[in-house]
N, C-alpha and C. Protein backbone atom coordinates (compact mmCIF):
# COMPACT_ATOMS: atom_id res chain seq x y z
N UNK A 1 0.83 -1.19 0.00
CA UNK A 1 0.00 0.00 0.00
C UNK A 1 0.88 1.26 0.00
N UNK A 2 1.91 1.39 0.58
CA UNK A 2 2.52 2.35 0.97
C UNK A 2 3.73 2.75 -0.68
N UNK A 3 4.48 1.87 -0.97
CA UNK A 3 4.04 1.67 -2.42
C UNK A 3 3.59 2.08 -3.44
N UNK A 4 2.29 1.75 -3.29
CA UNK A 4 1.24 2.66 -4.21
C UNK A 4 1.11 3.75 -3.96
N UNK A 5 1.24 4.21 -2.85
CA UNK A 5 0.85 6.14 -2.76
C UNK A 5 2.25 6.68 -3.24
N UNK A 6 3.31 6.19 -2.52
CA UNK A 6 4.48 6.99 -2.73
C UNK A 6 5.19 7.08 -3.80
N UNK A 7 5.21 5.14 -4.43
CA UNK A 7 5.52 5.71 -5.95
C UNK A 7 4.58 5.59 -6.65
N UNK A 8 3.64 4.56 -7.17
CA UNK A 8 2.69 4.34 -8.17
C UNK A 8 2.13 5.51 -8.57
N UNK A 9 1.45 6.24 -7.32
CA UNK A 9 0.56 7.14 -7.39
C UNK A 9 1.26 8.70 -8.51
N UNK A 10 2.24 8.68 -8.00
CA UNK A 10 3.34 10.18 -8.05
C UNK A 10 3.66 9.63 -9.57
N UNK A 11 4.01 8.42 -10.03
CA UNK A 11 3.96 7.65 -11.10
C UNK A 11 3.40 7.87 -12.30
N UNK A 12 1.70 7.43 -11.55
CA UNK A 12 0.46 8.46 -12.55
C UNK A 12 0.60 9.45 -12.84
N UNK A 13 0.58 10.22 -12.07
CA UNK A 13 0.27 11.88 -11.96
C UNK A 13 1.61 12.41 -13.10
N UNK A 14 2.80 12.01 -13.02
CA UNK A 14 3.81 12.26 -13.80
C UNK A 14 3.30 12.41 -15.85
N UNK A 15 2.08 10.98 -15.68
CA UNK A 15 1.98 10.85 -16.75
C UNK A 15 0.91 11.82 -17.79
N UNK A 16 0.57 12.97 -16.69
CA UNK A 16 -0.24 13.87 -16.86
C UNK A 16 0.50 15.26 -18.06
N UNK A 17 -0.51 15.51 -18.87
CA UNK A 17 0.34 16.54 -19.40
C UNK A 17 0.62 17.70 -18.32
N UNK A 18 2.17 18.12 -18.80
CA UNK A 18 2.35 19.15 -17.72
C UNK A 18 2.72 20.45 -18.23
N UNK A 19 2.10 20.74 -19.63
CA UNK A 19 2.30 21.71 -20.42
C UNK A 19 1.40 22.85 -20.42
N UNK A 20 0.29 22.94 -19.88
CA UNK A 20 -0.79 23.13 -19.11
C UNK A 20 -0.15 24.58 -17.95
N UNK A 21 -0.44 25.63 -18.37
CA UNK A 21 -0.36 26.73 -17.37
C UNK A 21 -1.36 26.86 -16.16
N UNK A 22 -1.25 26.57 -15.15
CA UNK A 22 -2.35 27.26 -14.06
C UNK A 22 -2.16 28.47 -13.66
N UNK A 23 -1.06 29.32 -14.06
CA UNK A 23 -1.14 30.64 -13.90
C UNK A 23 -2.38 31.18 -14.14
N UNK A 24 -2.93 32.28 -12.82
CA UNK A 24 -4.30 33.10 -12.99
C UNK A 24 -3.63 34.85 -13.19
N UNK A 25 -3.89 34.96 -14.56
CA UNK A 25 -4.24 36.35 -14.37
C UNK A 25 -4.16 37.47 -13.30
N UNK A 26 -3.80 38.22 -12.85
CA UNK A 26 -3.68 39.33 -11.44
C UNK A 26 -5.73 39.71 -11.46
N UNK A 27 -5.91 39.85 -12.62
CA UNK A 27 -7.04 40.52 -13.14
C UNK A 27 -8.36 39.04 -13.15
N UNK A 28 -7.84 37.93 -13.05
CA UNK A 28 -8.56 36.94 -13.18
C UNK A 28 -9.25 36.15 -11.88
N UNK A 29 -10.38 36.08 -11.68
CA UNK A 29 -10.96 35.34 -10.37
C UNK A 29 -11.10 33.90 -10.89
N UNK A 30 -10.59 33.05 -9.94
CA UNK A 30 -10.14 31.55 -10.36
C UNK A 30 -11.86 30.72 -9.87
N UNK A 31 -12.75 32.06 -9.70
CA UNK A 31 -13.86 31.19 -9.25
C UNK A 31 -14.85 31.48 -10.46
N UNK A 32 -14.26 32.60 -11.38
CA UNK A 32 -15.54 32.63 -11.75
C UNK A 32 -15.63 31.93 -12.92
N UNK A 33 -16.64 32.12 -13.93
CA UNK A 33 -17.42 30.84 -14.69
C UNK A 33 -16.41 30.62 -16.09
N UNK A 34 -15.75 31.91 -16.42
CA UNK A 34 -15.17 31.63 -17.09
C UNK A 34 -13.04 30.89 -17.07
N UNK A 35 -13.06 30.69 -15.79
CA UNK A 35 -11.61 30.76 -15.30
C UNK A 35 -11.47 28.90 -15.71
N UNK A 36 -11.04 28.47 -16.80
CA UNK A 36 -10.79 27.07 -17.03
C UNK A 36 -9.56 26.70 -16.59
N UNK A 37 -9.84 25.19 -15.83
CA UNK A 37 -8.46 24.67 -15.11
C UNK A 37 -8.05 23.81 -16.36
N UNK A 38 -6.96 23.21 -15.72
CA UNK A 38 -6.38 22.71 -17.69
C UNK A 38 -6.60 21.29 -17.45
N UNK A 39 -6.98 20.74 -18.38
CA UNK A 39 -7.59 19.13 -18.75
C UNK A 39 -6.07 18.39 -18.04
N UNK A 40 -6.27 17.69 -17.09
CA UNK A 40 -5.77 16.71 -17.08
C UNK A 40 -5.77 15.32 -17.40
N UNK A 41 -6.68 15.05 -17.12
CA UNK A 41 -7.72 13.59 -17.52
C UNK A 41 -7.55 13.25 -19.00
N UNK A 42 -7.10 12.44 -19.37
CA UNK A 42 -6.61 11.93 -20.86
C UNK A 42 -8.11 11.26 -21.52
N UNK A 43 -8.72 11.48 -22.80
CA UNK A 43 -9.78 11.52 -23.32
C UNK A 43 -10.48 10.16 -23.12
N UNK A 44 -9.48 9.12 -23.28
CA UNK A 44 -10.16 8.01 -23.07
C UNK A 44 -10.43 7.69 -21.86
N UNK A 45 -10.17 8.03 -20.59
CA UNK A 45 -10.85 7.81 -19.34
C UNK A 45 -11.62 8.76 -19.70
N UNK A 46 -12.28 9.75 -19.87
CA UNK A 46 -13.32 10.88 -20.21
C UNK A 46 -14.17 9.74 -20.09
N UNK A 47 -14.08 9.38 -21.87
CA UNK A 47 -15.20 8.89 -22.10
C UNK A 47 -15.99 7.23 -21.32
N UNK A 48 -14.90 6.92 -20.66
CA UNK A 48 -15.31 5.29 -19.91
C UNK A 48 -15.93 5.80 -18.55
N UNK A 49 -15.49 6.98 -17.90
CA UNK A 49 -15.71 7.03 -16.99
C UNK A 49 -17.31 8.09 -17.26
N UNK A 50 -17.52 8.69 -18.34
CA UNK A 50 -18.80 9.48 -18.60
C UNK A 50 -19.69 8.40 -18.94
N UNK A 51 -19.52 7.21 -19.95
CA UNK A 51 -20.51 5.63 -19.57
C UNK A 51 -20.48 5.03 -18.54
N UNK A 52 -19.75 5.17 -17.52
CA UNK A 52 -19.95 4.10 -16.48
C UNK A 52 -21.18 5.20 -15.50
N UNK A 53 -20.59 6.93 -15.50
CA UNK A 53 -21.70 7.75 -14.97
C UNK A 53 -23.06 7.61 -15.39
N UNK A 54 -23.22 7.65 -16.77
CA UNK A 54 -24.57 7.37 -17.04
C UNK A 54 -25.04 6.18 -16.99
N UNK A 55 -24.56 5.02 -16.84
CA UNK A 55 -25.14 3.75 -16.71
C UNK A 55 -25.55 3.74 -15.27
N UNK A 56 -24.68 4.44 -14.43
CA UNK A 56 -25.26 3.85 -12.92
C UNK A 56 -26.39 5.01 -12.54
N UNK A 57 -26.77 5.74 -13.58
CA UNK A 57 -28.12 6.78 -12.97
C UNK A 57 -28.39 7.49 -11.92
N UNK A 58 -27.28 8.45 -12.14
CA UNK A 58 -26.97 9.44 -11.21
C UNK A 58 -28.57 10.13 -10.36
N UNK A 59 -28.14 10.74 -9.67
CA UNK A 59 -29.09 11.53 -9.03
C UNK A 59 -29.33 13.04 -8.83
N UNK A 60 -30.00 14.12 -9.40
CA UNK A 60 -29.49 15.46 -9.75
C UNK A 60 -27.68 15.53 -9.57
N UNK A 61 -27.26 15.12 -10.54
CA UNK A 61 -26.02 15.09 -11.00
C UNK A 61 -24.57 14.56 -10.52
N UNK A 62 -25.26 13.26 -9.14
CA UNK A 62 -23.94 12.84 -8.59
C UNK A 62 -24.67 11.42 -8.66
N UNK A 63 -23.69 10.62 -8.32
CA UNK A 63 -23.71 9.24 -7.51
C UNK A 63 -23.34 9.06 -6.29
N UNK A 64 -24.60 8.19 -5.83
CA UNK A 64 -24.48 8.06 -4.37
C UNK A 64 -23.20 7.18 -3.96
N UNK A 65 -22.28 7.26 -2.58
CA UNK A 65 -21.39 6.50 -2.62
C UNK A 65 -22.32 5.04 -2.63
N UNK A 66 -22.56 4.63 -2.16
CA UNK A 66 -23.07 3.20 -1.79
C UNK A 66 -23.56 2.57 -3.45
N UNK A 67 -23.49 2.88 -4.88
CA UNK A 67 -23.64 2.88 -6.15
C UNK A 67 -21.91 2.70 -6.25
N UNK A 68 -21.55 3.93 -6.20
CA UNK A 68 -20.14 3.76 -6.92
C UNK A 68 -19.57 2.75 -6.16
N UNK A 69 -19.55 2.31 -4.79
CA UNK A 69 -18.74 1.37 -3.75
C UNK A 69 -19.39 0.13 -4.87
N UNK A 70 -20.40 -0.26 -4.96
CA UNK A 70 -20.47 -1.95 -5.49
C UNK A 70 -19.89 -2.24 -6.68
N UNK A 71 -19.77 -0.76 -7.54
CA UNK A 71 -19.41 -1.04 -8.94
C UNK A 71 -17.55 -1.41 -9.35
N UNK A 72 -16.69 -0.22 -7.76
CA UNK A 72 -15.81 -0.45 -7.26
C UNK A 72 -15.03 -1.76 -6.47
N UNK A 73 -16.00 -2.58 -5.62
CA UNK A 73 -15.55 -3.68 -5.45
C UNK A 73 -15.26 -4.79 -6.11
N UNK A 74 -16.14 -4.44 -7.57
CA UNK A 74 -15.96 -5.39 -8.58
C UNK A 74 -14.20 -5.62 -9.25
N UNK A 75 -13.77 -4.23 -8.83
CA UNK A 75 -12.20 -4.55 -9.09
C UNK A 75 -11.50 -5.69 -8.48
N UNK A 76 -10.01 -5.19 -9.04
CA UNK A 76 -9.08 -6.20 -8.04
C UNK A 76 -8.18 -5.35 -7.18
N UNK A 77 -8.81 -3.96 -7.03
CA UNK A 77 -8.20 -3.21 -6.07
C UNK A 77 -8.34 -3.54 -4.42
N UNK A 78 -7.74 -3.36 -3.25
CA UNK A 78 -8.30 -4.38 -2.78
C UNK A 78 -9.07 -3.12 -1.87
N UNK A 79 -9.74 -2.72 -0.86
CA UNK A 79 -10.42 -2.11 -0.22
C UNK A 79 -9.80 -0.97 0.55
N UNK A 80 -8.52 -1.59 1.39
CA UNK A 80 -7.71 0.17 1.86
C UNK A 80 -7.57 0.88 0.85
N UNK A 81 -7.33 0.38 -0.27
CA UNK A 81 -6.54 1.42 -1.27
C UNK A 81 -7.83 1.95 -2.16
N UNK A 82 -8.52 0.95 -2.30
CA UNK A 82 -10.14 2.17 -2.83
C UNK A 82 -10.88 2.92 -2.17
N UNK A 83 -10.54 2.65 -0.54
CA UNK A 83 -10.72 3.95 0.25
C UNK A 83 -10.03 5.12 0.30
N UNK A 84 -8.63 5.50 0.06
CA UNK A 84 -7.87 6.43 -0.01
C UNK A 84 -8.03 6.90 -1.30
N UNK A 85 -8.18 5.87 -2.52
CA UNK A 85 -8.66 6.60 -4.06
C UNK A 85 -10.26 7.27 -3.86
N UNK A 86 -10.85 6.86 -2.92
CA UNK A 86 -12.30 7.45 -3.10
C UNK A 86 -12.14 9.22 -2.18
N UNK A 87 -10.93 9.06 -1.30
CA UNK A 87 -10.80 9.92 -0.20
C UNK A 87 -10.09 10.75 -1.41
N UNK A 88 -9.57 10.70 -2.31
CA UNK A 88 -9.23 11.90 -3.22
C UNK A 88 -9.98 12.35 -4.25
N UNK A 89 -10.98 11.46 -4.92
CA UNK A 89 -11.81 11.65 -5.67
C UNK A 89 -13.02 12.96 -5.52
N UNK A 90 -13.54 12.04 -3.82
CA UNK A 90 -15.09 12.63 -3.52
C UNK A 90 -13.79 14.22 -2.98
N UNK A 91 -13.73 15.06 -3.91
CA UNK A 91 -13.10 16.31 -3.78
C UNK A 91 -13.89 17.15 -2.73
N UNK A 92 -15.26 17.02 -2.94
CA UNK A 92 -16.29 17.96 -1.91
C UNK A 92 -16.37 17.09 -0.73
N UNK A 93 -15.99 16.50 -0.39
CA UNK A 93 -16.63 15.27 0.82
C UNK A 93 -17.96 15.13 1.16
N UNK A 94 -18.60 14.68 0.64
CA UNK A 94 -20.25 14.86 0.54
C UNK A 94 -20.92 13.32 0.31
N UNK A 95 -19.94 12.12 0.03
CA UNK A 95 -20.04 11.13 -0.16
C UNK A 95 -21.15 10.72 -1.08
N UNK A 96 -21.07 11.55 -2.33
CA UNK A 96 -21.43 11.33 -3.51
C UNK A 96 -20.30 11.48 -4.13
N UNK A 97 -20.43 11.24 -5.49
CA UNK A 97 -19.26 11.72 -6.73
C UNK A 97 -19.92 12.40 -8.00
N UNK A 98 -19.46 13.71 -8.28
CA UNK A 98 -20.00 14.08 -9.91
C UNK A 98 -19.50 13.67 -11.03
N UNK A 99 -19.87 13.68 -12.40
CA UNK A 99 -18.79 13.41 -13.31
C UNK A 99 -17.33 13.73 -13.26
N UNK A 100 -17.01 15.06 -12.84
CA UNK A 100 -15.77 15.25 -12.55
C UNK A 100 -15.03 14.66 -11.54
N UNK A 101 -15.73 14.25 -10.52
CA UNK A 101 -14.92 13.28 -9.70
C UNK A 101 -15.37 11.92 -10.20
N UNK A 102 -15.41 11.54 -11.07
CA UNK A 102 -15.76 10.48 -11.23
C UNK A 102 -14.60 9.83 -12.07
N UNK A 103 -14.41 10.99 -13.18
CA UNK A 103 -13.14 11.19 -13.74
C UNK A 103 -11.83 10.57 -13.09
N UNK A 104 -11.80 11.25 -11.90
CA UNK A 104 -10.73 10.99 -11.29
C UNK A 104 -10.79 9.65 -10.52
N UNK A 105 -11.89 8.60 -9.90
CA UNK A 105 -11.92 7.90 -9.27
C UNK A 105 -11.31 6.80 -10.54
N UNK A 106 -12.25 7.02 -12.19
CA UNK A 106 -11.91 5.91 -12.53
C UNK A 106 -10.21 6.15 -13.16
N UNK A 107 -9.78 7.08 -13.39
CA UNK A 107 -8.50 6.92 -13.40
C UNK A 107 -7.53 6.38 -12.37
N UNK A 108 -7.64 6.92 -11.17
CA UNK A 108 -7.14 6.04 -9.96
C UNK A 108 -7.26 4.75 -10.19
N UNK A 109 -8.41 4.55 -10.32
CA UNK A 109 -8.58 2.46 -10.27
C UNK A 109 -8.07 1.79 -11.25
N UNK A 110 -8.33 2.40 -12.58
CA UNK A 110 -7.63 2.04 -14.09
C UNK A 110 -6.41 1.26 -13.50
């Protein structure tokens, strides 16, 4: 486990484009509607993880954890470690997930 966070994880994330500016503007509010963060998420998890959202029939626009947990155990991840991937995912802690965290859960598990 320990392993997986320290290198695997740092591993992934490496494999992220890193060409991608997050510099904000002096003049720019990073909240408002138009302030875009830069795509990390590589297209083909997009799209597996936007069918696996609509297949499990979200609820005004999230999934409940107790949905994403059964669809999750079906891995071969084993359970500490899909708790700490879910503990980075659910970004709001609200123990749902939106598409955008959803993004990120199924890349973690990938």
């Amino acid at each position: 486990m320990d392993t997986v966070l320290s290198e695997d994880i740092p591993k992934l994330l490496k494999q992220f484009p890193q060409n991608h500016s997050t510099e904000i503007r002096d003049n720019q509010n990073p909240f408002d509607d138009d302030f875009v963060e830069p795509d990390i998420i590589p297209a083909n998890c997009k799209e597996k993880a936007t069918e696996i959202f609509k297949t499990l029939g979200p609820e005004n626009g999230k999934l409940p954890g107790k949905t994403v947990r059964e669809v999750l155990m079906q891995s071969s991840l084993q359970k500490d470690l899909l708790s700490k991937i879910w503990n980075l995912s659910d970004r709001d802690k609200d123990g749902a997930l939106n598409l955008d965290e959803v993004y990120f859960q199924v890349e973690f598990s990938s």
